[in-house]
C-alpha atoms as a PDB file:
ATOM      1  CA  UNK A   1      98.599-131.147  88.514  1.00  0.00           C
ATOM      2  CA  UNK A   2      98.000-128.767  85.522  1.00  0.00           C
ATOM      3  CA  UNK A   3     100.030-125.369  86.343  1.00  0.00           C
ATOM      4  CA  UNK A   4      97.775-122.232  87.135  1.00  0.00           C
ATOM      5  CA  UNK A   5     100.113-119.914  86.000  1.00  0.00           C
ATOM      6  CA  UNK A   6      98.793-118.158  82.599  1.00  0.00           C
ATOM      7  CA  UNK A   7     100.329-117.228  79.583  1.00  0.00           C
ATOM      8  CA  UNK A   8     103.221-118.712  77.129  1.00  0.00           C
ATOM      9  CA  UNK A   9     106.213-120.823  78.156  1.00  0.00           C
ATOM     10  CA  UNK A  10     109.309-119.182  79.456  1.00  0.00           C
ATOM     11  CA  UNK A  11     112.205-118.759  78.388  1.00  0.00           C
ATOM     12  CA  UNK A  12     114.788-119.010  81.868  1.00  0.00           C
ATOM     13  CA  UNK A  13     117.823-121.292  81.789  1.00  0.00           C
ATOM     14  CA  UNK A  14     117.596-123.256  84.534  1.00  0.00           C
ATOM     15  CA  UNK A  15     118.442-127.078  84.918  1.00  0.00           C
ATOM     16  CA  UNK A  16     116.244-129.623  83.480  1.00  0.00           C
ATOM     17  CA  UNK A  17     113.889-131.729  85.862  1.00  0.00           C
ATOM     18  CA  UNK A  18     113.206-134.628  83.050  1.00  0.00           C
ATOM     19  CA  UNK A  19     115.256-137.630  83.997  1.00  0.00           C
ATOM     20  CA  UNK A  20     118.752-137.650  82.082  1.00  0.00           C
ATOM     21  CA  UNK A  21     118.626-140.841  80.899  1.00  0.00           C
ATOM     22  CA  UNK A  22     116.098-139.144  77.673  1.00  0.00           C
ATOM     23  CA  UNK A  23     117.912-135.970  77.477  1.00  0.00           C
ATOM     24  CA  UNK A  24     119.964-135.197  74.382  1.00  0.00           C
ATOM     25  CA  UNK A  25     123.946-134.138  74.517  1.00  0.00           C
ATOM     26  CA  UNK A  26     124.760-131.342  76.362  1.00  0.00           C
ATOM     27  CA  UNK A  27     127.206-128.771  76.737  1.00  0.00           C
ATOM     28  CA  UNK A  28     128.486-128.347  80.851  1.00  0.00           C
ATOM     29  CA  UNK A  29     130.121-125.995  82.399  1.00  0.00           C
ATOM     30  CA  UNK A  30     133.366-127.697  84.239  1.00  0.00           C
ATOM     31  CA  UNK A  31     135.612-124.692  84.814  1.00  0.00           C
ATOM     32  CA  UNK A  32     133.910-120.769  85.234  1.00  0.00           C
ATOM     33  CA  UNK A  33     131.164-119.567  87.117  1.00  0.00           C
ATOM     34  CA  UNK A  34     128.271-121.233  87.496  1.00  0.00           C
ATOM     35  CA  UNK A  35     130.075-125.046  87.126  1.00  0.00           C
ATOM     36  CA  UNK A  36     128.350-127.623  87.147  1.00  0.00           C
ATOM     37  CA  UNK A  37     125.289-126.035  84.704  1.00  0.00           C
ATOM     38  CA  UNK A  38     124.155-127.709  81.777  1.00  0.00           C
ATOM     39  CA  UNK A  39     122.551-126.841  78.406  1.00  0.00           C
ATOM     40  CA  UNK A  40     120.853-129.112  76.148  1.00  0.00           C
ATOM     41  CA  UNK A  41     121.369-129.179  72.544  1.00  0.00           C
ATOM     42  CA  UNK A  42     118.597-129.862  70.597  1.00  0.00           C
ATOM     43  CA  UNK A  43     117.359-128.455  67.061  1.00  0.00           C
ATOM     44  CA  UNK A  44     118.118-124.504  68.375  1.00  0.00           C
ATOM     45  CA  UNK A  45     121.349-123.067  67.943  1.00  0.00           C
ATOM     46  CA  UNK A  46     123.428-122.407  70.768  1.00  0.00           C
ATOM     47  CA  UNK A  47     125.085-119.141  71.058  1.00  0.00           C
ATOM     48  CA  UNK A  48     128.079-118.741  73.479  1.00  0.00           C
ATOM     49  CA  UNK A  49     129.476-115.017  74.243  1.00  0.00           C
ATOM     50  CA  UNK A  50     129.592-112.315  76.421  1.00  0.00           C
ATOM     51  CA  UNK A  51     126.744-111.075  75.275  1.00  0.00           C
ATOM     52  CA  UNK A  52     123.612-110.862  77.704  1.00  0.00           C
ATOM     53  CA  UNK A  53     121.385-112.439  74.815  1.00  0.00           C
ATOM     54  CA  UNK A  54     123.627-115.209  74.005  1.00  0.00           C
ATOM     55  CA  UNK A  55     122.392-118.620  74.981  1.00  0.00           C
ATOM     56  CA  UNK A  56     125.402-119.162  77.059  1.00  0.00           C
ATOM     57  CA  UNK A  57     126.639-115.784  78.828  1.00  0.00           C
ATOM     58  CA  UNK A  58     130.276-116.039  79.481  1.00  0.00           C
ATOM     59  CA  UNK A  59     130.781-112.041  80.834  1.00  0.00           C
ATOM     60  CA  UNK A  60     134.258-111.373  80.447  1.00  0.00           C
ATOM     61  CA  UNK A  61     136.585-109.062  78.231  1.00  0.00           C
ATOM     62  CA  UNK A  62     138.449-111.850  76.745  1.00  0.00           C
ATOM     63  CA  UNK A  63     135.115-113.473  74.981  1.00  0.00           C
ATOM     64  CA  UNK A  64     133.938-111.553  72.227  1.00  0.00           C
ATOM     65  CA  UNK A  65     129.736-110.344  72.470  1.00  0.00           C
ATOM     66  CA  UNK A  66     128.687-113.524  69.778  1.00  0.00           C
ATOM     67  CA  UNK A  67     131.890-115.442  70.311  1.00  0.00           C
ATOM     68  CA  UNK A  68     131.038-118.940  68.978  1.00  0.00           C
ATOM     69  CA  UNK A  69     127.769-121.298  68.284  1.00  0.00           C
ATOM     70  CA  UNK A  70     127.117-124.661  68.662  1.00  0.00           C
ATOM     71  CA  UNK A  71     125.023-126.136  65.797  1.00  0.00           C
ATOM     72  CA  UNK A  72     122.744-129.188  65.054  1.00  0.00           C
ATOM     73  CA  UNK A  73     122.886-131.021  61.963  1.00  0.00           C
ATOM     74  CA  UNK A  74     121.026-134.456  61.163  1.00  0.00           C
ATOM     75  CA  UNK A  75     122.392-135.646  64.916  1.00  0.00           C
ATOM     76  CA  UNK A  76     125.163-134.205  64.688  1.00  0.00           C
ATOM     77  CA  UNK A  77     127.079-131.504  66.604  1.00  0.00           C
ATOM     78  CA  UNK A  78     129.617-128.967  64.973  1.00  0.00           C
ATOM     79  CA  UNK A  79     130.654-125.771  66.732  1.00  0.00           C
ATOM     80  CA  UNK A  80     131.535-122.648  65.278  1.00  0.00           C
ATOM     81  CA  UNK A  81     134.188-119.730  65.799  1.00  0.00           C
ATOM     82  CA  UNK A  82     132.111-116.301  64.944  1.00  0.00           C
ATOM     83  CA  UNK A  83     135.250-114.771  63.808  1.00  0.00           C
ATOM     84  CA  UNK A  84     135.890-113.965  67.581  1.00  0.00           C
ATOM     85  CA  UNK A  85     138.906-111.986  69.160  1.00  0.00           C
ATOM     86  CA  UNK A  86     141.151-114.165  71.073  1.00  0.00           C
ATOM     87  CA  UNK A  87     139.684-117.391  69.325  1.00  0.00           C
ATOM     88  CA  UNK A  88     137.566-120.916  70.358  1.00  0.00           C
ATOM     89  CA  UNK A  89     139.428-124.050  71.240  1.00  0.00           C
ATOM     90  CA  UNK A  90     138.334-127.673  71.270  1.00  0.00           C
ATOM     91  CA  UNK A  91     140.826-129.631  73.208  1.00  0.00           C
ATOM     92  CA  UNK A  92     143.407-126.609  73.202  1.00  0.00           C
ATOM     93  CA  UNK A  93     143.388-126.667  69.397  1.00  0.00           C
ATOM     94  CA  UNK A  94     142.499-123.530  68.039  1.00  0.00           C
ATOM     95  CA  UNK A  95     139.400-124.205  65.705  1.00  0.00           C
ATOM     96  CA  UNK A  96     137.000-122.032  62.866  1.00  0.00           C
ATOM     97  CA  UNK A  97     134.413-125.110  62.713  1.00  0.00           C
ATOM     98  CA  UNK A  98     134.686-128.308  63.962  1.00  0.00           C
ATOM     99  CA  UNK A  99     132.873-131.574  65.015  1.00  0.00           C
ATOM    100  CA  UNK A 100     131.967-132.231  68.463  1.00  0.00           C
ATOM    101  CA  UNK A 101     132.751-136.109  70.045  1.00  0.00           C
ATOM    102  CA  UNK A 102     131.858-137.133  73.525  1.00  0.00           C
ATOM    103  CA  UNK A 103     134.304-135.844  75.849  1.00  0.00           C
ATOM    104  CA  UNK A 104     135.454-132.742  73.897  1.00  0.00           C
ATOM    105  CA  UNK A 105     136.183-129.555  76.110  1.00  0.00           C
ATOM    106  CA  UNK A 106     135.461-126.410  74.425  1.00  0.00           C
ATOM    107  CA  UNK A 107     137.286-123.216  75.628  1.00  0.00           C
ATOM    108  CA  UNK A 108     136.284-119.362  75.931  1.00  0.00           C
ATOM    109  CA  UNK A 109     138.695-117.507  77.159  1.00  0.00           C
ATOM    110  CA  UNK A 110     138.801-119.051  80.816  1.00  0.00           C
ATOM    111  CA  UNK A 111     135.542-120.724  80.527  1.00  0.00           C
ATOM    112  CA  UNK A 112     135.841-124.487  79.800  1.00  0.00           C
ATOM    113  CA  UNK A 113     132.456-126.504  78.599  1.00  0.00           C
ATOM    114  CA  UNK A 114     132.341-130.328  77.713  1.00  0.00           C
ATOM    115  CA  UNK A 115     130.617-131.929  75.583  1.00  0.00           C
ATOM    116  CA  UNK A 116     128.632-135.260  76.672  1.00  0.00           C
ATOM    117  CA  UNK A 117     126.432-137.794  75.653  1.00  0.00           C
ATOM    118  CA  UNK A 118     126.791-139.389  78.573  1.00  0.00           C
ATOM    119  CA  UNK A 119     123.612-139.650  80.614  1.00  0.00           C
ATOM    120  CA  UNK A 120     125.178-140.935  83.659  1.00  0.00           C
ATOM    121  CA  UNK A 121     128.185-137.688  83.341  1.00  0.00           C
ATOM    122  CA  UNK A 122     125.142-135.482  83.196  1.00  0.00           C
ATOM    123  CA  UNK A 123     123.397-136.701  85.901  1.00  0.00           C
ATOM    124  CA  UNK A 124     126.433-136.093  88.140  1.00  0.00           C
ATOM    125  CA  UNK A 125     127.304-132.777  86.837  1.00  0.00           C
ATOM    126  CA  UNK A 126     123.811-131.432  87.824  1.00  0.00           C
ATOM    127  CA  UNK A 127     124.015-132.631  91.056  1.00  0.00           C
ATOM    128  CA  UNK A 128     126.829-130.877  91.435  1.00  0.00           C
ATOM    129  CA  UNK A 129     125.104-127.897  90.151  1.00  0.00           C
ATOM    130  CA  UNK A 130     122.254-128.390  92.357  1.00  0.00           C
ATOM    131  CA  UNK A 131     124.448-128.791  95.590  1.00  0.00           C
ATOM    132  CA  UNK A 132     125.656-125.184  94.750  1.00  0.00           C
ATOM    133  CA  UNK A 133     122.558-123.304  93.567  1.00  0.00           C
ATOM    134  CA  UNK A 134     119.387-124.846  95.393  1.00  0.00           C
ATOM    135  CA  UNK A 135     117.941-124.713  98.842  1.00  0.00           C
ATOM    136  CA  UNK A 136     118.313-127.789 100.466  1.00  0.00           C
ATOM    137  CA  UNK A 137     115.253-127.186 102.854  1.00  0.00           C
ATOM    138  CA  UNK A 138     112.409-125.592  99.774  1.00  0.00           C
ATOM    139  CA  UNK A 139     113.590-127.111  97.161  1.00  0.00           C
ATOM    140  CA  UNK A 140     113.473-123.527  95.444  1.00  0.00           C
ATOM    141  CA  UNK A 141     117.136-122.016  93.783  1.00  0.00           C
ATOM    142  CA  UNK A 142     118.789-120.095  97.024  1.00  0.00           C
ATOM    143  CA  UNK A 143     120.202-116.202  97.205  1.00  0.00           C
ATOM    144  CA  UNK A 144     123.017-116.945  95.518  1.00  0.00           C
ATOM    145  CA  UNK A 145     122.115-118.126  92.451  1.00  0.00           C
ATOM    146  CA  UNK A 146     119.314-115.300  92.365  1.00  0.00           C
ATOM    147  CA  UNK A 147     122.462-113.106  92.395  1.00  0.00           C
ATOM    148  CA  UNK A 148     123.686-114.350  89.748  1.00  0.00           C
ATOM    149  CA  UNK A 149     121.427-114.936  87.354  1.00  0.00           C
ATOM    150  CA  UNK A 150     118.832-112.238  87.843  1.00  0.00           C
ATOM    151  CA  UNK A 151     120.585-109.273  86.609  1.00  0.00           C
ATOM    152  CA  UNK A 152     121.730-112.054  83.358  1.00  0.00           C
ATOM    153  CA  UNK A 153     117.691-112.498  82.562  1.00  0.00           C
ATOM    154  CA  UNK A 154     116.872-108.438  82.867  1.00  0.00           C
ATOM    155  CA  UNK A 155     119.683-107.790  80.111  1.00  0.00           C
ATOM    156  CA  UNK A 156     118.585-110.781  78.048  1.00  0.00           C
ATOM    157  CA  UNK A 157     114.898-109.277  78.247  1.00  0.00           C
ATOM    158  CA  UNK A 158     115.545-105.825  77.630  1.00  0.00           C
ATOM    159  CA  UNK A 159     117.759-106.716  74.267  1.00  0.00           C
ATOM    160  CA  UNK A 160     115.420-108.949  73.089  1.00  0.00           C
ATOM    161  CA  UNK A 161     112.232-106.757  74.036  1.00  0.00           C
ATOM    162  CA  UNK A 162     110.568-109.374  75.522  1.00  0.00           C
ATOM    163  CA  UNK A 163     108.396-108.802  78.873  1.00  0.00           C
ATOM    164  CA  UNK A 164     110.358-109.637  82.130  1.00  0.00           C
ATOM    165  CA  UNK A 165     108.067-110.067  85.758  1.00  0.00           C
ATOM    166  CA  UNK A 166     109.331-110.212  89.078  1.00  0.00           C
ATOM    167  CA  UNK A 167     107.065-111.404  91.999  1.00  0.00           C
ATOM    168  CA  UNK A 168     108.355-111.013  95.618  1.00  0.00           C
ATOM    169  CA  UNK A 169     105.900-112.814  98.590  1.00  0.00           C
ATOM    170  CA  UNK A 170     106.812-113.914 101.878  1.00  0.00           C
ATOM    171  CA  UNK A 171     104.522-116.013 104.752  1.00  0.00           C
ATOM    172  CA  UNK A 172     102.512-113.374 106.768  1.00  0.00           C
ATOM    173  CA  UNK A 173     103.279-113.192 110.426  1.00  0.00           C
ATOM    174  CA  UNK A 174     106.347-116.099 110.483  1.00  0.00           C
ATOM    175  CA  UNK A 175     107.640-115.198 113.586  1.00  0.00           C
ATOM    176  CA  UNK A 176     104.383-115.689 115.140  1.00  0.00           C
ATOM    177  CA  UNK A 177     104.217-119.720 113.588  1.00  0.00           C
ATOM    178  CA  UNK A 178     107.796-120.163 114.725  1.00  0.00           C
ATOM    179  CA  UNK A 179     107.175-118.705 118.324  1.00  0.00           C
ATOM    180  CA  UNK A 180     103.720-120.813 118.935  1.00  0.00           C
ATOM    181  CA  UNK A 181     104.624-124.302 117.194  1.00  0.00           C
ATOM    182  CA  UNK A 182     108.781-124.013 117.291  1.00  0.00           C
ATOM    183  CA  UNK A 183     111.166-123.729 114.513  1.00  0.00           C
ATOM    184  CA  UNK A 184     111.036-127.026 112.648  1.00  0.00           C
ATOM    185  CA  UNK A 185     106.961-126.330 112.282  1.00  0.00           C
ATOM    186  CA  UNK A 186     108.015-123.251 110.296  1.00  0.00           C
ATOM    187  CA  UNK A 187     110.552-125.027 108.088  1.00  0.00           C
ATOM    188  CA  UNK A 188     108.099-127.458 107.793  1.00  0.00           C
ATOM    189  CA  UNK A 189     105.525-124.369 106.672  1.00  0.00           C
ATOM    190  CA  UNK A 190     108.432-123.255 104.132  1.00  0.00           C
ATOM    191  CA  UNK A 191     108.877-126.442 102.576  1.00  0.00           C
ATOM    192  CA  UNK A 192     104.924-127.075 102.188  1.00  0.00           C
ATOM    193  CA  UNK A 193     104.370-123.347 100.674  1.00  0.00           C
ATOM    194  CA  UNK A 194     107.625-123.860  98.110  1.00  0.00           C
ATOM    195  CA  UNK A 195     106.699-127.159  97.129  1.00  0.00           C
ATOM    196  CA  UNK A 196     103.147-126.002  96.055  1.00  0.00           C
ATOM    197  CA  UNK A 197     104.601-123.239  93.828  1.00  0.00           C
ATOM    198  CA  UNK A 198     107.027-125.276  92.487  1.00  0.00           C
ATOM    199  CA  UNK A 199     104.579-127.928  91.345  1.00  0.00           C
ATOM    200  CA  UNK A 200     102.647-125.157  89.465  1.00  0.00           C
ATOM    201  CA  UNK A 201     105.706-123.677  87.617  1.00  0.00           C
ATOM    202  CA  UNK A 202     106.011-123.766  83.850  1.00  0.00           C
ATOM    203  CA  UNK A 203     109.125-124.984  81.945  1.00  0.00           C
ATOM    204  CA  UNK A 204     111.605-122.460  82.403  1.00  0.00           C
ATOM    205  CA  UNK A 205     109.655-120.236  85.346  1.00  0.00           C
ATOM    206  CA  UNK A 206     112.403-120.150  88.598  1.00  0.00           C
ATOM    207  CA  UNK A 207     111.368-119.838  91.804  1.00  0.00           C
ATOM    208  CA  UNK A 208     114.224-118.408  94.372  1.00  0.00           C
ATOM    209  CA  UNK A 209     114.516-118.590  98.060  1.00  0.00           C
ATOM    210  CA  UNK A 210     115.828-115.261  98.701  1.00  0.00           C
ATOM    211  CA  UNK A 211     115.273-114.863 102.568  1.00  0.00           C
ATOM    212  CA  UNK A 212     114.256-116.300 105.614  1.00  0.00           C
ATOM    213  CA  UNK A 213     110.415-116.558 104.053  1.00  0.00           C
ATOM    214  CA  UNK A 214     110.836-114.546 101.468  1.00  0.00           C
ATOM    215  CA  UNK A 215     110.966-115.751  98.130  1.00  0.00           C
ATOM    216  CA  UNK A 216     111.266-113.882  94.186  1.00  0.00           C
ATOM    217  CA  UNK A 217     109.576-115.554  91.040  1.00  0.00           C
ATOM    218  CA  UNK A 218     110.790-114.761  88.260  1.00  0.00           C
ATOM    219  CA  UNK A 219     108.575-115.011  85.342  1.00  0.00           C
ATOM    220  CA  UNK A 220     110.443-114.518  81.121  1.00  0.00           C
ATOM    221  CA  UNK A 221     108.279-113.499  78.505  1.00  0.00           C
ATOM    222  CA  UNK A 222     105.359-112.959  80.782  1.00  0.00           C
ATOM    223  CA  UNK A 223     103.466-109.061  81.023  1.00  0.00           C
ATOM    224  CA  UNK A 224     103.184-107.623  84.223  1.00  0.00           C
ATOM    225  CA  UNK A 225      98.788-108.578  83.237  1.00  0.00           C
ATOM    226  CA  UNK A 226      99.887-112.481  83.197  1.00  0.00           C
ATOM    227  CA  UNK A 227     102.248-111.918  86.527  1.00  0.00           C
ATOM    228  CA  UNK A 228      99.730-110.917  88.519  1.00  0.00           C
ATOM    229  CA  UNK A 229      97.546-113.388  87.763  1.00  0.00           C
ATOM    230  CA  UNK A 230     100.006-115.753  88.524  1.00  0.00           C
ATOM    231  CA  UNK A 231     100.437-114.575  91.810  1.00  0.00           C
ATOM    232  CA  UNK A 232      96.899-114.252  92.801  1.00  0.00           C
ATOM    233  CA  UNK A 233      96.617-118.293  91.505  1.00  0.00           C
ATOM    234  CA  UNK A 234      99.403-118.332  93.990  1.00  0.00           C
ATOM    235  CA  UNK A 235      98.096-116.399  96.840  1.00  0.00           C
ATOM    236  CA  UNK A 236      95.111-118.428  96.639  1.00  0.00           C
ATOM    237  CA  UNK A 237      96.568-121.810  96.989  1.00  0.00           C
ATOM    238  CA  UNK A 238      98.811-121.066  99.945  1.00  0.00           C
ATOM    239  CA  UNK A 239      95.573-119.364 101.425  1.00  0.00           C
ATOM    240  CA  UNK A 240      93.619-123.241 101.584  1.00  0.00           C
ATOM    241  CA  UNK A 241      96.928-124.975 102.201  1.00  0.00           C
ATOM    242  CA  UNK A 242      97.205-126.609 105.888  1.00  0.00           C
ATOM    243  CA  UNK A 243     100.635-127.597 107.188  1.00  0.00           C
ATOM    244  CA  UNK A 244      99.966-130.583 109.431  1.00  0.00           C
ATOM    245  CA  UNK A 245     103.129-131.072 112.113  1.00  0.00           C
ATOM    246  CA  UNK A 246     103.040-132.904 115.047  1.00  0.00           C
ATOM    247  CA  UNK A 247      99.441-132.206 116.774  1.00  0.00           C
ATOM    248  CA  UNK A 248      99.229-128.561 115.256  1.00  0.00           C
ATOM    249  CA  UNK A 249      97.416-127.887 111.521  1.00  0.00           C
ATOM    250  CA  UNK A 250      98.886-124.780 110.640  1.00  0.00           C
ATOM    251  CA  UNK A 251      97.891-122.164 108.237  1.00  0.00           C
ATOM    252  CA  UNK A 252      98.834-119.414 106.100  1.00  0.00           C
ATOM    253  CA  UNK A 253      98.838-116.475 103.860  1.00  0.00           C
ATOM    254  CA  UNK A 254     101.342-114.486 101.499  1.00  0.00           C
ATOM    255  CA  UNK A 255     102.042-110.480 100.524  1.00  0.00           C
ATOM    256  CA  UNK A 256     102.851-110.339  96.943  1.00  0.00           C
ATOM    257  CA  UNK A 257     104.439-107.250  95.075  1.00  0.00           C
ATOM    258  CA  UNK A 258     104.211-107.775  91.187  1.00  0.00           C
ATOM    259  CA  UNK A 259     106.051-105.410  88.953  1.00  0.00           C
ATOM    260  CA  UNK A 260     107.504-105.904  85.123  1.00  0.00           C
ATOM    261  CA  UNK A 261     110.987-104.657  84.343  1.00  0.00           C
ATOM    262  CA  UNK A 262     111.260-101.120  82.561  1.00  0.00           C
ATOM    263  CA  UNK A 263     113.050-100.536  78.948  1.00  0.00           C
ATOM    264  CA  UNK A 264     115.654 -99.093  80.342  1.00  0.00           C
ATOM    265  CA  UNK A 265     115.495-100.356  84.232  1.00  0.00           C
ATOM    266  CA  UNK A 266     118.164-102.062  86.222  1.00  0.00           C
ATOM    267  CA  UNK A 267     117.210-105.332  87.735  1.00  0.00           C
ATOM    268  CA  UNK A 268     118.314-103.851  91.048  1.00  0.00           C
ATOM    269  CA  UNK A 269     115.901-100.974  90.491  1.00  0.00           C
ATOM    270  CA  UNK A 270     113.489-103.310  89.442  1.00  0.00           C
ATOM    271  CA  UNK A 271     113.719-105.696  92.700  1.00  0.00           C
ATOM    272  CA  UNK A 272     113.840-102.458  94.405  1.00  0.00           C
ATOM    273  CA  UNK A 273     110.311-101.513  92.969  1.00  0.00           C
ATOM    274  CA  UNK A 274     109.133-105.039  93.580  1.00  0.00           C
ATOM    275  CA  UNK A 275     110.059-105.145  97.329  1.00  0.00           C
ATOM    276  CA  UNK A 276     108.157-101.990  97.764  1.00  0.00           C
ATOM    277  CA  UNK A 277     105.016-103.183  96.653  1.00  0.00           C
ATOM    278  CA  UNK A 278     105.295-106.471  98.601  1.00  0.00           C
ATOM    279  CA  UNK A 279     106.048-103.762 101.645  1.00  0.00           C
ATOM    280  CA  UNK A 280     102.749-102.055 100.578  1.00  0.00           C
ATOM    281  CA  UNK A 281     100.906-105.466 100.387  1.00  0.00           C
ATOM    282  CA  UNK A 282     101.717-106.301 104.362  1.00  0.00           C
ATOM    283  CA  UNK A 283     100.748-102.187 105.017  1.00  0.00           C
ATOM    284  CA  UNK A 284      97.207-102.842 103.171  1.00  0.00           C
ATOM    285  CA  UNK A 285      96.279-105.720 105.111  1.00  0.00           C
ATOM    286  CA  UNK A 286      98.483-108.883 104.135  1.00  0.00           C
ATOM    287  CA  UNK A 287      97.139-111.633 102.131  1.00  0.00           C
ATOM    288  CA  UNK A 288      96.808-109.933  99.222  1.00  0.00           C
ATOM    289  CA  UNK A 289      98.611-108.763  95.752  1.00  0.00           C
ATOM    290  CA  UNK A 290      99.986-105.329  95.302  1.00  0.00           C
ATOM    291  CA  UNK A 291     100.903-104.014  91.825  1.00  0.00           C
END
């Protein structure tokens, strides 16, 4: 199914859903937070620091703001020290530039990545990522990782200037599906209404599961314009979507608050701002978009 959301591709680093066995080498977290998460290396260069813009954001004190970079050249992967503070190590030797093998762990300050070319390693490691950041139930990334990474993708927007969008919806009158048809009818409602946004997200577009039935899109590089027509496209779909459980064919609609982040806004100010306009959505009638 061609996606319905407009506009150009995003820019959010989230796990890759092609299988592993045609993915390039990668870089994976195996010590720090978010363990488990991979990056592909391909042609781009991949900046690791504690700056918000770097490819890799390792936010600590003891990595510099452009600590390192990993570089391709004719197939080939080197990694570079950008004159940094306290230094990069490959295999606890202190480097300036030097070649990557399969296998080779790269430290920053207490962050440890590893190189591998090893489709089978990097199938494992992002199940293990997946185990900690996704929903098991909707398929969608859960509250925690929206925690972490949200505040991560405001910064990274607001130093490179590009538009950031935040859309908050949640299933109109839940409590009313769960008290006619039972509980395991509205999980089965969840799961149908995340698996039909998540089949119309673009590469990098990250859809979170950040309540009961309420969930947060979050849309890189896309104007506030583009988000909202995203989550009409969205509104409308759920709107014709039936949920058929046992004898019951259940139906539903979604609130939607659409806002774009600020120059100078917070991403708690801006999630603020977003939850008030899904909050005005329900007041004006429900199944319908507030901006």
């Amino acid at each position: 199914m061609a996606s319905i959301f407009p506009g150009r591709r995003t820019a959010i680093s989230i796990p890759s859903e092609r299988p592993t066995a045609s993915g390039p080498p990668c870089l994976v977290i195996i010590s720090g937070d978010d363990m488990g998460r991979r990056y592909e290396l391909g042609t781009s260069e991949v900046s690791i620091g504690r700056a918000d813009a770097c490819t890799i954001c390792v936010a600590t004190d003891q990595v510099s703001r452009k600590h390192c970079t990993v570089q391709g050249i004719l197939g080939r992967y080197f990694i570079v020290d950008n004159r940094s503070t306290n230094g990069t190590f490959v295999n606890e030797q202190k480097v300036e530039r030097a070649k990557l093998v399969d296998g080779d762990q790269i430290r920053v300050g207490k962050t440890v990545l590893k190189y591998t070319e090893s489709h089978v390693e990097q199938r494992y490691f992002e199940h293990v990522f997946n185990l900690a950041s996704m929903d098991a139930l909707t398929g969608a990334f859960n509250k925690r990782y929206f925690d972490e990474t949200f505040a991560k993708e405001a910064a990274k927007a607001q130093q490179t200037a590009n538009p950031l969008s935040l859309v908050l919806f949640d299933i109109d009158f839940f409590k009313k599906i769960n008290d006619a048809h039972g509980h395991p009818a509205g999980d089965a409602v969840l799961k149908n209404v995340a698996g039909v946004v998540l089949t119309q997200l673009r590469d990098g577009d990250a859809l979170f599961r950040v309540g009961g039935e309420e969930f947060a899109l979050v849309l890189a590089a896309t104007p506030r314009d583009l988000a909202i027509q995203a989550a009409e496209a969205v509104r409308g779909l759920v709107a014709g979507l039936v949920t058929d459980f046992m004898s019951a064919r259940i139906t539903a609609t979604l609130s939607l608050g659409v806002a774009e982040l600020g120059a100078t806004e917070a991403a708690e100010a801006l999630y603020q701002r977003t939850d008030e306009l899904l909050y005005a959505a329900k007041r004006g009638g429900r199944n319908r978009v507030v901006s």
